[in-house]
Protein backbone atom coordinates (compact mmCIF):
# COMPACT_ATOMS: atom_id res chain seq x y z
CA UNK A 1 -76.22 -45.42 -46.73
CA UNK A 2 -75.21 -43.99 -50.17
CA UNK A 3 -74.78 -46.73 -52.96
CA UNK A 4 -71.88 -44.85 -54.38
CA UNK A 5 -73.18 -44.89 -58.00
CA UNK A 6 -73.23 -41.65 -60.46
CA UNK A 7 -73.89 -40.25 -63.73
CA UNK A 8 -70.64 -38.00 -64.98
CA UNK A 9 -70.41 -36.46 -68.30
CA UNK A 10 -67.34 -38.66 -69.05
CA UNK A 11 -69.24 -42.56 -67.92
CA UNK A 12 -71.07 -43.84 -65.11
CA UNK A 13 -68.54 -43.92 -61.81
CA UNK A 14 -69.18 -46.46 -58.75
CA UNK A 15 -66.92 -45.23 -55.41
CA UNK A 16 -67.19 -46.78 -51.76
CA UNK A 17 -66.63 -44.78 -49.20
CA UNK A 18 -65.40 -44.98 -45.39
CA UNK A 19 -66.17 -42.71 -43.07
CA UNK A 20 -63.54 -40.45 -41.25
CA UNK A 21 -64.94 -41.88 -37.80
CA UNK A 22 -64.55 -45.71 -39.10
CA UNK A 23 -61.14 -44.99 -40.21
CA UNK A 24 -60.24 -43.77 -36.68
CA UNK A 25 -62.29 -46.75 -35.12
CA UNK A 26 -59.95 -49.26 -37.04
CA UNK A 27 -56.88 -47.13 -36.77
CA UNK A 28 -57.45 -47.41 -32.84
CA UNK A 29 -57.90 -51.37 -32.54
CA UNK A 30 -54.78 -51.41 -34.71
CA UNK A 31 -52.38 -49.45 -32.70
CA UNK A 32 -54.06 -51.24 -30.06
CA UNK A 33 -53.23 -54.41 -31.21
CA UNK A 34 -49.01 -53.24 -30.35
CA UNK A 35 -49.94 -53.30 -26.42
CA UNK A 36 -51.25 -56.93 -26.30
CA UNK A 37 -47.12 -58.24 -26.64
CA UNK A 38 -46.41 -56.02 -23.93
CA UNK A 39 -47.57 -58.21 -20.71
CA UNK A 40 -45.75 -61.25 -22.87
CA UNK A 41 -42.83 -59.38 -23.33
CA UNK A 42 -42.24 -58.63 -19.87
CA UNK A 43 -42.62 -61.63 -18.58
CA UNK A 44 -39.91 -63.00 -20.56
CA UNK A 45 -36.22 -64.20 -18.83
CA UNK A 46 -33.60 -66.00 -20.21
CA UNK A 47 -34.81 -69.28 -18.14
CA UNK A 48 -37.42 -70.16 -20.69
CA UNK A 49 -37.69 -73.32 -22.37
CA UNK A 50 -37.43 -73.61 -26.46
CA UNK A 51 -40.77 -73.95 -26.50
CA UNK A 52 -41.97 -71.18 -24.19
CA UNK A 53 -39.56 -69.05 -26.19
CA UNK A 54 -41.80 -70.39 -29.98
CA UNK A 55 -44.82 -69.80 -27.92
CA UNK A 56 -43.51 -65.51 -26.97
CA UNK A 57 -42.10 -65.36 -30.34
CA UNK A 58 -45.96 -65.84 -31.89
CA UNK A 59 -47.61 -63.93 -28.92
CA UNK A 60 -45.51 -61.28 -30.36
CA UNK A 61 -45.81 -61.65 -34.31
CA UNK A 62 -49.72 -62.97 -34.68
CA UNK A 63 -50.82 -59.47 -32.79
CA UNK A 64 -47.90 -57.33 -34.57
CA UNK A 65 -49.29 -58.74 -38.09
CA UNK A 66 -53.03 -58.23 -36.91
CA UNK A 67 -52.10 -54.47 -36.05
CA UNK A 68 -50.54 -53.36 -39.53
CA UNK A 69 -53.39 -55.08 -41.20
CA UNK A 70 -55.76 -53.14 -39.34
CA UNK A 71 -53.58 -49.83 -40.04
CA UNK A 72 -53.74 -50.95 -43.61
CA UNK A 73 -57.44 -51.13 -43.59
CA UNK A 74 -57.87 -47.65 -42.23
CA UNK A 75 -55.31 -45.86 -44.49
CA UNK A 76 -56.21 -48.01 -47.64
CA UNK A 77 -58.00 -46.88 -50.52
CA UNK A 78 -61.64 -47.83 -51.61
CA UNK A 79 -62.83 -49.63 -54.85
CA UNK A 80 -63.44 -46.97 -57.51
CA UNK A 81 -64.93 -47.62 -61.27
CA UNK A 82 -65.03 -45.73 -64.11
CA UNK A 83 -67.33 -47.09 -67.31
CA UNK A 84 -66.01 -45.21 -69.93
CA UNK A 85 -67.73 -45.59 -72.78
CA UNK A 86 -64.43 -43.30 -75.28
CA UNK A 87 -62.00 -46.39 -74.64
CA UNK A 88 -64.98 -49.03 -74.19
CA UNK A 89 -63.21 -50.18 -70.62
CA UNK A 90 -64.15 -50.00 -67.18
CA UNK A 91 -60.89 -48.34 -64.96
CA UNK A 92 -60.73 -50.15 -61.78
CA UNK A 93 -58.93 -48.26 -59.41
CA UNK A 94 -58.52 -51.30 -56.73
CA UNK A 95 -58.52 -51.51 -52.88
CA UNK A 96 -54.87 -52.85 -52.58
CA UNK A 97 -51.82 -50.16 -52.58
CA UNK A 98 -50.27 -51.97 -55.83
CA UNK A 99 -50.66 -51.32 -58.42
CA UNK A 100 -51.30 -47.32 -58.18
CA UNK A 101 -52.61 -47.02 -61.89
CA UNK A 102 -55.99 -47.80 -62.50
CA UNK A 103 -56.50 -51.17 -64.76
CA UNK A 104 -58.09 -51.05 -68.02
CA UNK A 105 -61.21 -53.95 -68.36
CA UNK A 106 -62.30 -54.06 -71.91
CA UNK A 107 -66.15 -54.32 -71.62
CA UNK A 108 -66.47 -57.34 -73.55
CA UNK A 109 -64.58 -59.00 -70.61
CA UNK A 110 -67.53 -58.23 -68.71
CA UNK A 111 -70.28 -60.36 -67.65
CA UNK A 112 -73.92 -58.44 -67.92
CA UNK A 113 -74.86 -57.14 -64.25
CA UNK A 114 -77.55 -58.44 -62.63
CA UNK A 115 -79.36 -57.90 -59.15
CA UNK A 116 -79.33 -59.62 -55.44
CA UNK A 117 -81.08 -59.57 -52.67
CA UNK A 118 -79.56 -59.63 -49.39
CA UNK A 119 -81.43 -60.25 -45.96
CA UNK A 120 -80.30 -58.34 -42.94
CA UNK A 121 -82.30 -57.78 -39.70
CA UNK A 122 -82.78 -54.33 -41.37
CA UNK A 123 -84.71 -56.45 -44.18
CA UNK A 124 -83.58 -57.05 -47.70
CA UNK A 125 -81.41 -54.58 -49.09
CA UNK A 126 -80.00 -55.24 -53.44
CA UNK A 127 -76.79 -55.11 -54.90
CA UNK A 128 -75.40 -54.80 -58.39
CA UNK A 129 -73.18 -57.70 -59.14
CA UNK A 130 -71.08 -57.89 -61.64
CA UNK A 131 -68.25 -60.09 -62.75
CA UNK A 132 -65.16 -59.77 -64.91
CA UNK A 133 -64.59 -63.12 -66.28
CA UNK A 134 -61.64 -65.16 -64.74
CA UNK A 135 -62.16 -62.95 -62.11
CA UNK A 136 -64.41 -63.10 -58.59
CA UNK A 137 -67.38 -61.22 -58.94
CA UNK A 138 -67.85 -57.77 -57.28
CA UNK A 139 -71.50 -56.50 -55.48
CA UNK A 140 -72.04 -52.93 -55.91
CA UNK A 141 -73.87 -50.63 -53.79
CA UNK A 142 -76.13 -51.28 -51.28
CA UNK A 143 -79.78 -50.35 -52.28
CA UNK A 144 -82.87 -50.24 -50.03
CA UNK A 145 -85.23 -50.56 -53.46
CA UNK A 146 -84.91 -53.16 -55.83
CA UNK A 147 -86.71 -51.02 -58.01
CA UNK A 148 -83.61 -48.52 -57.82
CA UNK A 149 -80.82 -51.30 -57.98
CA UNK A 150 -82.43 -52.10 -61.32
CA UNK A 151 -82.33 -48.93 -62.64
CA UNK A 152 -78.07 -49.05 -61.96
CA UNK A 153 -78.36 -52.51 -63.49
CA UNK A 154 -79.80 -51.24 -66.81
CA UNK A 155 -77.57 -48.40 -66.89
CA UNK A 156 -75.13 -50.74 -66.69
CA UNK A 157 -75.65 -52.90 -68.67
CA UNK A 158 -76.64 -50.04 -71.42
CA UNK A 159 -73.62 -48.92 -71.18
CA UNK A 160 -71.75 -52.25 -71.53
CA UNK A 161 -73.99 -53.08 -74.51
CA UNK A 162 -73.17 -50.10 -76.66
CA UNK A 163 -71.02 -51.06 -79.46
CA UNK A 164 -70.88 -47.75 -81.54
CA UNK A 165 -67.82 -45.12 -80.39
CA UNK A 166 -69.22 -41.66 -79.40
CA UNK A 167 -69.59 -39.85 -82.40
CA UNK A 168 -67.36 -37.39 -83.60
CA UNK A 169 -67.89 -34.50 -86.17
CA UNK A 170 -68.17 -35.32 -89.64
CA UNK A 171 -65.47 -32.90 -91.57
CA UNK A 172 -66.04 -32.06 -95.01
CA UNK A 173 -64.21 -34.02 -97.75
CA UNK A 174 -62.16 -31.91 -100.21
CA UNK A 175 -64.75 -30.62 -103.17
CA UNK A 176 -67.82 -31.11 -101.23
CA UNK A 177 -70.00 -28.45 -99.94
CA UNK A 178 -69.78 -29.27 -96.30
CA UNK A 179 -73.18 -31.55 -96.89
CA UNK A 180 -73.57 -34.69 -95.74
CA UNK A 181 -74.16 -38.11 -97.91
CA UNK A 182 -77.19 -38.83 -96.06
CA UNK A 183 -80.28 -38.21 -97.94
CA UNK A 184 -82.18 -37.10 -94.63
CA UNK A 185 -79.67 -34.76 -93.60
CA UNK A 186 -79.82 -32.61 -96.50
């Protein structure tokens, strides 16, 4: 499994993925989830009591409801970050249709990441957790090395720590020579 972190010449980026297979797995037990109504459905008549007719009426709707979530899962879109250091925000491109633009984070709304360790009957396996105050926290990745879930930590965090803007190219002031103030540039 791929822990969906990398380095881009613009910030670090974080994307889940789901496979095309999955997708069609969940897409399946949705549409699937439209036949269980059926046998309900045609057992219906018009000599059922107010109650039997409550009872059809949610035999119908809980499974309908359960279907389009289950289509929603498979066509939805995964959690994607963006930590880019130009505008000093993390875009959060979110799981949920609305809204369609990414959202802005300003990293000093962010909590420092830090590491977990989860058990599974694989072992432990780490993730990258990291919280957006007011918010609920999010665990990144899923890492088979703690020694490598640190590393994405501290690039993290290096990345949320750095106050100074990229620099830009120092243009020379009208009357100068082009040089630069600094002594040790000269």
């Amino acid at each position: 499994m791929t822990h969906g972190f990398r380095d881009a010449p613009d910030g670090l980026r974080y994307a889940e993925s789901i496979s095309g297979p999955m997708r069609l797995f969940v897409a399946t037990i949705g549409l699937a989830m439209f036949l269980i109504p059926v046998p309900f459905v045609h057992h219906a008549h018009g000599g059922l009591r107010w109650w039997q007719w409550l009872l059809l009426a949610a035999c119908v709707a809980v499974p309908a409801m359960m279907g389009l979530f289950f289509l929603s899962l498979a066509g939805g879109r995964c959690l994607r970050l963006h930590f880019d250091n130009r505008q000093r925000c993390m875009l959060r491109h979110r799981r949920f249709p609305w809204p369609r633009h990414p959202e802005a984070v300003p990293y000093a709304k962010i909590d420092p990441p830090s590491v977990l360790e989860r058990s599974s009957e694989d072992g432990p396996h780490y993730v990258v957790r990291l919280a957006v105050r007011g918010e609920r926290a999010m665990h990144l990745g899923s890492f088979g090395w703690q020694a490598e879930a640190q590393d994405w930590c501290q690039r993290i965090a290096d990345h949320l720590q750095h106050q100074q803007p990229l620099p830009t190219p120092m243009a020379p002031t009208p009357g100068s020579d082009g040089a630069h103030a600094d002594p040790q540039t000269r």
